[in-house]
Protein backbone atom coordinates (compact mmCIF):
# COMPACT_ATOMS: atom_id res chain seq x y z
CA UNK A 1 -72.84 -4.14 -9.71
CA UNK A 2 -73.42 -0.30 -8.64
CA UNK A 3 -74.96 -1.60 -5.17
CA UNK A 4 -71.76 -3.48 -4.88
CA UNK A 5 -69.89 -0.84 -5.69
CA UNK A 6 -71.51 1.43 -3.42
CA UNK A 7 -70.78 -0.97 -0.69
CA UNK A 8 -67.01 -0.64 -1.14
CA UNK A 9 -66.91 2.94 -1.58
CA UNK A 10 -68.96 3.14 2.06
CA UNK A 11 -66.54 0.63 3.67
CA UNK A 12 -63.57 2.34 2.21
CA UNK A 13 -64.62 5.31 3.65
CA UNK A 14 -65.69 3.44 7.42
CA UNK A 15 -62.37 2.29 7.40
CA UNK A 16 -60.76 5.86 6.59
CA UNK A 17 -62.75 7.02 9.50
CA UNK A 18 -61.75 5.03 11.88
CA UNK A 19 -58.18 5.24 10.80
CA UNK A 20 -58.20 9.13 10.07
CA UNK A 21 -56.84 9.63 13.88
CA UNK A 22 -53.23 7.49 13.78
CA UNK A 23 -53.47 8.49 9.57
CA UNK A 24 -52.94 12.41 10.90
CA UNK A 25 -50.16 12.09 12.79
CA UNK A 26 -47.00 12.75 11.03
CA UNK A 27 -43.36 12.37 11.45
CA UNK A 28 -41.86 16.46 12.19
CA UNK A 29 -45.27 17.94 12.40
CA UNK A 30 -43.92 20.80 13.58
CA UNK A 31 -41.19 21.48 10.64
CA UNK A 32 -42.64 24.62 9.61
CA UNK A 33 -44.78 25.64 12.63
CA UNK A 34 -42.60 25.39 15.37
CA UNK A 35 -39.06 24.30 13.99
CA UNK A 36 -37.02 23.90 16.96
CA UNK A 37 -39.93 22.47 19.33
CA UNK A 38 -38.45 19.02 19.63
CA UNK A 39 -35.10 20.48 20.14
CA UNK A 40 -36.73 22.53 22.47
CA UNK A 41 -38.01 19.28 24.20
CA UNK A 42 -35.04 17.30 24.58
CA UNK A 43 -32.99 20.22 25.90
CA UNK A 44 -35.27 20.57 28.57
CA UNK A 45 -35.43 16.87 29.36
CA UNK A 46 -31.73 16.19 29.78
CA UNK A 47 -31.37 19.42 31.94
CA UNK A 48 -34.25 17.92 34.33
CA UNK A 49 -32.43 14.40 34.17
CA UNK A 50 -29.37 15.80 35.39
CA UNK A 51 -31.20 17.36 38.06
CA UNK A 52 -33.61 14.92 38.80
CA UNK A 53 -32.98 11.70 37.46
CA UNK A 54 -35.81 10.43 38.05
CA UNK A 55 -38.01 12.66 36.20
CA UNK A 56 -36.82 10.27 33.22
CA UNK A 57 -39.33 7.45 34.61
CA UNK A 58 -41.60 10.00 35.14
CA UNK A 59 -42.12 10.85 31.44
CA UNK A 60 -42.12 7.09 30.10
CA UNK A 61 -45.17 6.64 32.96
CA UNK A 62 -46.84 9.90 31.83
CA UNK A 63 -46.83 8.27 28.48
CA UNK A 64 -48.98 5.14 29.49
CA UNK A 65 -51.55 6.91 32.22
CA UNK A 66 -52.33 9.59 29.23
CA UNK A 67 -52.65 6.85 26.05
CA UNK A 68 -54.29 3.76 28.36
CA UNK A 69 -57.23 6.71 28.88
CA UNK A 70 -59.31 7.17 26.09
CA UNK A 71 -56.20 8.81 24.15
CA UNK A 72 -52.92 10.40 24.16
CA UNK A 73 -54.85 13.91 24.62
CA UNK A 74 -52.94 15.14 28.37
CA UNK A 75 -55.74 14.80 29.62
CA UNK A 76 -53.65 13.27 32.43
CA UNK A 77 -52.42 16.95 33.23
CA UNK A 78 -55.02 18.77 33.95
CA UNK A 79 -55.94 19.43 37.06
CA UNK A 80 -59.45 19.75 39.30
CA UNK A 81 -60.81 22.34 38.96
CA UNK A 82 -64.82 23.48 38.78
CA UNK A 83 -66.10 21.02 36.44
CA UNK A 84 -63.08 19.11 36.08
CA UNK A 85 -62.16 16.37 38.42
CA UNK A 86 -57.99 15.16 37.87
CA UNK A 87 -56.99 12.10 36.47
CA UNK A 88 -53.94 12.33 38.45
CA UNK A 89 -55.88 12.13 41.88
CA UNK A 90 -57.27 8.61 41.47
CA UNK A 91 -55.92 5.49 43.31
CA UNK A 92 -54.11 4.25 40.19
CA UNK A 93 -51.96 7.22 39.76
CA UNK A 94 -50.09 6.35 43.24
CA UNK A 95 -46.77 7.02 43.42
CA UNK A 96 -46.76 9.18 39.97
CA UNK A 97 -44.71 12.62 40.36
CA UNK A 98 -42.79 14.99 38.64
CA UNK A 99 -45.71 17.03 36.95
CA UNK A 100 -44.48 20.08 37.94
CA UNK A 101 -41.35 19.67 35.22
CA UNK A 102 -43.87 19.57 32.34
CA UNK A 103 -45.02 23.06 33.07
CA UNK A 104 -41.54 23.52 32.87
CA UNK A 105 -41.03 22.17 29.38
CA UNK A 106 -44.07 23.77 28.03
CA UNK A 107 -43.40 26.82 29.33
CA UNK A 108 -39.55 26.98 27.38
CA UNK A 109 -41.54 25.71 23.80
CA UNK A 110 -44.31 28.62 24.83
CA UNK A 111 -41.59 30.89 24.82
CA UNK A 112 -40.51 30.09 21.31
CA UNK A 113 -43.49 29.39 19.40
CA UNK A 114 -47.02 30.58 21.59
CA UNK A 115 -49.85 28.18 21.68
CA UNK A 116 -48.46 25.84 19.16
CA UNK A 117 -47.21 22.55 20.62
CA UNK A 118 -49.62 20.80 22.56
CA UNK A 119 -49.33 18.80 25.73
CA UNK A 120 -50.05 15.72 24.21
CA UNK A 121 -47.14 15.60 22.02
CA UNK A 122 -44.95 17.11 24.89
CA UNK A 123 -45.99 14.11 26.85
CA UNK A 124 -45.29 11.73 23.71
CA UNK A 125 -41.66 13.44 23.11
CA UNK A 126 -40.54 14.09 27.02
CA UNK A 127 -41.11 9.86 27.39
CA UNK A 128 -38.93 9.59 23.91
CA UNK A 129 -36.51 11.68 24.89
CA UNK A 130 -36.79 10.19 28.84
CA UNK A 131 -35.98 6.78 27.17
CA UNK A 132 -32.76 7.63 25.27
CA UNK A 133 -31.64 9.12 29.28
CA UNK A 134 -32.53 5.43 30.47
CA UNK A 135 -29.78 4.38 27.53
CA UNK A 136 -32.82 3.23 25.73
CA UNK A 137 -33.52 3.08 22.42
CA UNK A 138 -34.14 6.37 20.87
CA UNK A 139 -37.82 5.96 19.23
CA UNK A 140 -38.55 8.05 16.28
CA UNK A 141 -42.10 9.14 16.98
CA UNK A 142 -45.15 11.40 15.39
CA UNK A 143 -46.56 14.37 16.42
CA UNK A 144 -49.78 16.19 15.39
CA UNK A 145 -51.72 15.38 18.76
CA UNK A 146 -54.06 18.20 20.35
CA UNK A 147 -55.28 18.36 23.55
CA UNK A 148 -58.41 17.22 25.22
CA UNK A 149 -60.74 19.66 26.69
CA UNK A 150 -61.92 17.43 29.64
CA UNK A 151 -60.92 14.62 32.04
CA UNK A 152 -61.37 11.39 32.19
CA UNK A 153 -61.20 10.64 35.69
CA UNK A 154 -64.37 8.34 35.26
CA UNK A 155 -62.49 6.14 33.44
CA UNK A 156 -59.13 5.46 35.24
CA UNK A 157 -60.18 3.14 37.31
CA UNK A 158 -61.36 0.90 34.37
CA UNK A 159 -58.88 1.44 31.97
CA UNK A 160 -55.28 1.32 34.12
CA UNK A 161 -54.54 -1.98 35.67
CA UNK A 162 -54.47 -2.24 39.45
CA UNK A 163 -51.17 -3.10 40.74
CA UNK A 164 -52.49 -6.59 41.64
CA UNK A 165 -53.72 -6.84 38.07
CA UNK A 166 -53.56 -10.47 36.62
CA UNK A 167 -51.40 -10.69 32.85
CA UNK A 168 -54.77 -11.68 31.05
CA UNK A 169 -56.43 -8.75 32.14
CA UNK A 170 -53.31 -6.41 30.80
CA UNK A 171 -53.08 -8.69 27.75
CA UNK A 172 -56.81 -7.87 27.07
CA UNK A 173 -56.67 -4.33 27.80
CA UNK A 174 -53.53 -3.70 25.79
CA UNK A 175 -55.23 -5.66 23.11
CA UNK A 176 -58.18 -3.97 23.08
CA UNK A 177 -56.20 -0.78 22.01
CA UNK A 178 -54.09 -2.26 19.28
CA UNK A 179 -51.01 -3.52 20.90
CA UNK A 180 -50.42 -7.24 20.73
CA UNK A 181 -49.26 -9.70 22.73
CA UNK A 182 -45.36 -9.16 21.96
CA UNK A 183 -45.14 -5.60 22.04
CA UNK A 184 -47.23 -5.59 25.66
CA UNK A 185 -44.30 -7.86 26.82
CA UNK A 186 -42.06 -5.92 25.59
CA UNK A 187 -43.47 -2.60 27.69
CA UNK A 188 -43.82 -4.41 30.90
CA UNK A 189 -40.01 -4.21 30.06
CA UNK A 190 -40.15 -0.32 31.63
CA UNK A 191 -40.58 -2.00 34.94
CA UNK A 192 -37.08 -2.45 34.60
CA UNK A 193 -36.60 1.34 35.64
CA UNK A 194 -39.39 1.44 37.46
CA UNK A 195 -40.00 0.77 41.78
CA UNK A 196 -43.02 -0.83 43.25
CA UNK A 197 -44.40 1.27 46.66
CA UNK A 198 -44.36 -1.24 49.65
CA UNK A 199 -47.88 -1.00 49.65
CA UNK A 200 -49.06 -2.53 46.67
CA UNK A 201 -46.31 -5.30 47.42
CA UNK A 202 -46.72 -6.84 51.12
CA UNK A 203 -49.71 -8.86 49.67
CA UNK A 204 -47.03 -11.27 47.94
CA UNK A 205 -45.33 -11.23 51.49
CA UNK A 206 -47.53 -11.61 53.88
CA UNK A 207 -48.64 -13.33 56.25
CA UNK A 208 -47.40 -16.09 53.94
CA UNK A 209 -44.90 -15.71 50.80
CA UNK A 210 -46.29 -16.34 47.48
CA UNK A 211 -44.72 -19.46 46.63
CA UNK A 212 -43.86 -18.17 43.00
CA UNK A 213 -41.03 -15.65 44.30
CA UNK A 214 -37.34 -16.96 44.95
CA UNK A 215 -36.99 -17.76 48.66
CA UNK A 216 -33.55 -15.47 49.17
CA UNK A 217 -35.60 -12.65 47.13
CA UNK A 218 -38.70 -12.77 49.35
CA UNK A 219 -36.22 -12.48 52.57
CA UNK A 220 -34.71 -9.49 50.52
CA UNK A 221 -37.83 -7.67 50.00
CA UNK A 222 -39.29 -8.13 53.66
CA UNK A 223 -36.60 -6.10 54.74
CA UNK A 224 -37.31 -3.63 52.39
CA UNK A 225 -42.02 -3.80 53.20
CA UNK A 226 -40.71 -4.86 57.02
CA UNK A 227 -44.52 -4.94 57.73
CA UNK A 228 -47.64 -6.25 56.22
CA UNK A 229 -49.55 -1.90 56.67
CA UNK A 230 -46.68 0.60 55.53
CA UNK A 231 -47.94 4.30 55.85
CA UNK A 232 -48.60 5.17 51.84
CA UNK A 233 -47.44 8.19 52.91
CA UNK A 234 -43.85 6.52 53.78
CA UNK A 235 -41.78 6.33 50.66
CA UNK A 236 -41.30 2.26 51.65
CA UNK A 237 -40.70 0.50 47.77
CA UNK A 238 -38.60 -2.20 46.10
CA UNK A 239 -37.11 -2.14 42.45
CA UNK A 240 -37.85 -4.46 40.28
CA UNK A 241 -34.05 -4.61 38.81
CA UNK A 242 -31.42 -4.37 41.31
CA UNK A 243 -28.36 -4.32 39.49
CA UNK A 244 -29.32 -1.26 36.92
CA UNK A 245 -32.32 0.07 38.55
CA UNK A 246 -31.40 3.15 36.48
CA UNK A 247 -31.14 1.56 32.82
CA UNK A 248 -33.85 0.24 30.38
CA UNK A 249 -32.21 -2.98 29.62
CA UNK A 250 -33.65 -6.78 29.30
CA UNK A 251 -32.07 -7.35 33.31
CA UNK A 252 -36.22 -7.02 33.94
CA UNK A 253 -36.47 -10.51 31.93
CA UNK A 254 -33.71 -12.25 33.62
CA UNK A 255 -34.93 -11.82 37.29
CA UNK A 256 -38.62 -12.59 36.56
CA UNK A 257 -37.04 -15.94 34.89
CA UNK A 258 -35.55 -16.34 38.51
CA UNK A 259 -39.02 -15.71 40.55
CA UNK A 260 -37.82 -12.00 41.51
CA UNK A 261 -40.49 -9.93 39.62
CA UNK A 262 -42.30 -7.85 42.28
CA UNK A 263 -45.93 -7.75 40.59
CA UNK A 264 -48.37 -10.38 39.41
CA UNK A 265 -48.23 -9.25 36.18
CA UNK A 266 -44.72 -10.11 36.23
CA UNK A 267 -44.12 -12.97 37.56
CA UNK A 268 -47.29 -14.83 35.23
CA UNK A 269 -44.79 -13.49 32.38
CA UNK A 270 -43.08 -16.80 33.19
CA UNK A 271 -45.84 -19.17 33.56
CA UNK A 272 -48.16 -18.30 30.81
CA UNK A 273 -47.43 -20.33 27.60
CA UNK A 274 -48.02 -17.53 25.36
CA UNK A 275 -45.58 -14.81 27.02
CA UNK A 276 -42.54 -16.97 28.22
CA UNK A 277 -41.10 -17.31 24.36
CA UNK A 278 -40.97 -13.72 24.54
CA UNK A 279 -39.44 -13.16 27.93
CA UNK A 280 -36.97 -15.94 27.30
CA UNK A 281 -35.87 -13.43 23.84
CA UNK A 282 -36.14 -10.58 25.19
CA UNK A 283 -33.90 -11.95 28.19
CA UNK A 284 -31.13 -13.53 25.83
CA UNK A 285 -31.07 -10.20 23.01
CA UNK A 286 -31.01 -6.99 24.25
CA UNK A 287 -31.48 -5.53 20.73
CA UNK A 288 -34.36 -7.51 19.70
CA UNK A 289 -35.96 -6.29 23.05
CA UNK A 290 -35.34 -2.62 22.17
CA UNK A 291 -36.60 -3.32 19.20
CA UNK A 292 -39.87 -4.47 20.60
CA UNK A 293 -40.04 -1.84 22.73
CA UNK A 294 -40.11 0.49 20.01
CA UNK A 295 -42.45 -0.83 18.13
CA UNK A 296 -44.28 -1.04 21.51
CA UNK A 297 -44.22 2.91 22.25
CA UNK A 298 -44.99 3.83 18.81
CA UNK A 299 -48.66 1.83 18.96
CA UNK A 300 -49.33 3.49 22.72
CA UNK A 301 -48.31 6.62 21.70
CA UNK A 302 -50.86 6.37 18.40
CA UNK A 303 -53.84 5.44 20.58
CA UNK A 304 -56.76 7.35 19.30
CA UNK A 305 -55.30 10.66 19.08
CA UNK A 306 -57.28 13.85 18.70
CA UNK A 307 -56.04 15.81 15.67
CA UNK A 308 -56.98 18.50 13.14
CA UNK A 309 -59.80 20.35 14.33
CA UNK A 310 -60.67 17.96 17.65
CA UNK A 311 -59.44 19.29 20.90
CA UNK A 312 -57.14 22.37 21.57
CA UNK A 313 -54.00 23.54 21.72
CA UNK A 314 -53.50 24.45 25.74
CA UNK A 315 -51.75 27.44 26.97
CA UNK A 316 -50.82 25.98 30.06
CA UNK A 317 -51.20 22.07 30.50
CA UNK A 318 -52.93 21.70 33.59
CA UNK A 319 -55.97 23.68 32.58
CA UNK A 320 -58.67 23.93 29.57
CA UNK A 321 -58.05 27.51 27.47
């Protein structure tokens, strides 16, 4: 009976282990510390939306490059430096801008309450507070994340899908960090507001069509990749939603049920048994995809955080203290 006993208590404590990091994260974190840092936040994302719009998108894909890596630490941010080689400089980071505003935000919470909000959660609340700009849902989140002391650049190329990715691959890889299969569907969803660089498309257009896109669609998007080797430099892309390119709504779900999704990924949404149900809900309720979405953010945004003593608290987000 004791050795039995002593088995549960070890397990028990295994399992609190290997919880402890989502288990430390808290709802207002900053309440006491910093009282008006989410404030802060969302001030200084709806001023940048109204000057850059875009910077909206920005946050929401800041979110996923920093929590698909390891954990939602920023390590995203920093930048190379001796020793340190960016995250933000690999191949699968293409097309990702804006970082220049988060200096911006940190720098406004900096002034109110000095090395006490770290980068992670500033990328966790700028993508909340990006989302309700998108007229998305607004996503009550948790806070409590430090920030990590090194990159992860080693890793990028392993842990974000390529743009040619196929859906079991994301499946897996969403999987394998706690987000199942409905809630991944429900994130592809932020390709709704998101644009697809002419470069990582014109292998679904050329030199033949991939039979799986609509006909009238495919004519559509030659004119927008009018050749098989755009310049990456050339800012040459297609949107995956047309009619609200600008709004997080389920219009993502009703064009890839009509062959016009842009990636792989998207378009074997429709032709894998085990997603369809959900694109065929999430197309028909707009609510019950929001609420999806939600739940979707919250487990991305809980991947593996460092808190408590792990990590740091950066002074400026692009470097270690």
């Amino acid at each position: 009976m004791a050795a039995k006993n002593h088995f549960s208590l070890l397990l028990l404590l295994l399992l609190q282990l290997f919880y402890s990091g989502r288990a430390e994260l808290q709802m207002n974190y900053y309440a006491k510390s910093c009282p008006k840092a989410e404030e802060i936040i969302k001030q200084q994302v709806t001023e940048l939306y109204y000057e850059h719009g875009n910077t909206a998108v920005s946050w929401l894909r800041n979110l996923f490059h920093d929590c698909v890596v390891q954990s939602c630490d920023a390590s995203l941010l920093l930048e190379t430096t001796v020793g340190v080689e960016s995250e933000k400089d690999s191949d699968r980071s293409f097309g990702m801008r804006n970082f220049k505003y988060v200096n911006k935000i940190k720098s406004a919470v900096e002034n109110a309450c000095p090395q006490t909000v770290s980068c992670a959660d500033i990328v966790a609340l700028s993508a909340r507070d990006g989302i309700v700009m998108l007229k998305g849902p607004h996503i009550d989140l948790k806070t409590g994340r430090r920030d990590s002391k090194m990159s992860y650049s080693n890793l990028v190329e392993e842990l974000v899908p390529k743009h040619n990715e196929s859906l079991v691959n994301v499946l897996s890889r969403f999987k394998s960090i706690g987000i199942d299969t409905e809630a991944t569907v429900a994130l592809l969803g932020a390709h709704s507001v998101g644009r697809v660089h002419c470069v990582n498309l014109v292998e679904r257009l050329y030199p033949t069509v991939d039979r799986t896109i609509d006909p009238n669609y495919a004519q559509y998007l030659k004119v927008r990749c009018p050749t098989p080797n755009p310049d990456p430099e050339a800012v040459l892309y297609s949107r995956n939603d047309r009619e609200t390119p600008m709004i997080l709504d389920n219009m993502y779900y009703r064009n890839v049920l009509e062959h016009k999704g842009l990636l792989i990924v998207d378009q074997e949404l429709v032709s894998n048994p085990l997603t369809l149900p959900y694109v065929k809900k999430f197309a028909a309720d707009i609510k019950y995809f929001h609420d999806q979405f939600s739940r979707g953010i919250r487990l991305l945004s809980e991947n593996n955080p460092l808190t408590a003593n792990q990590g740091e608290i950066r002074k400026d987000c692009r470097y270690v203290n």
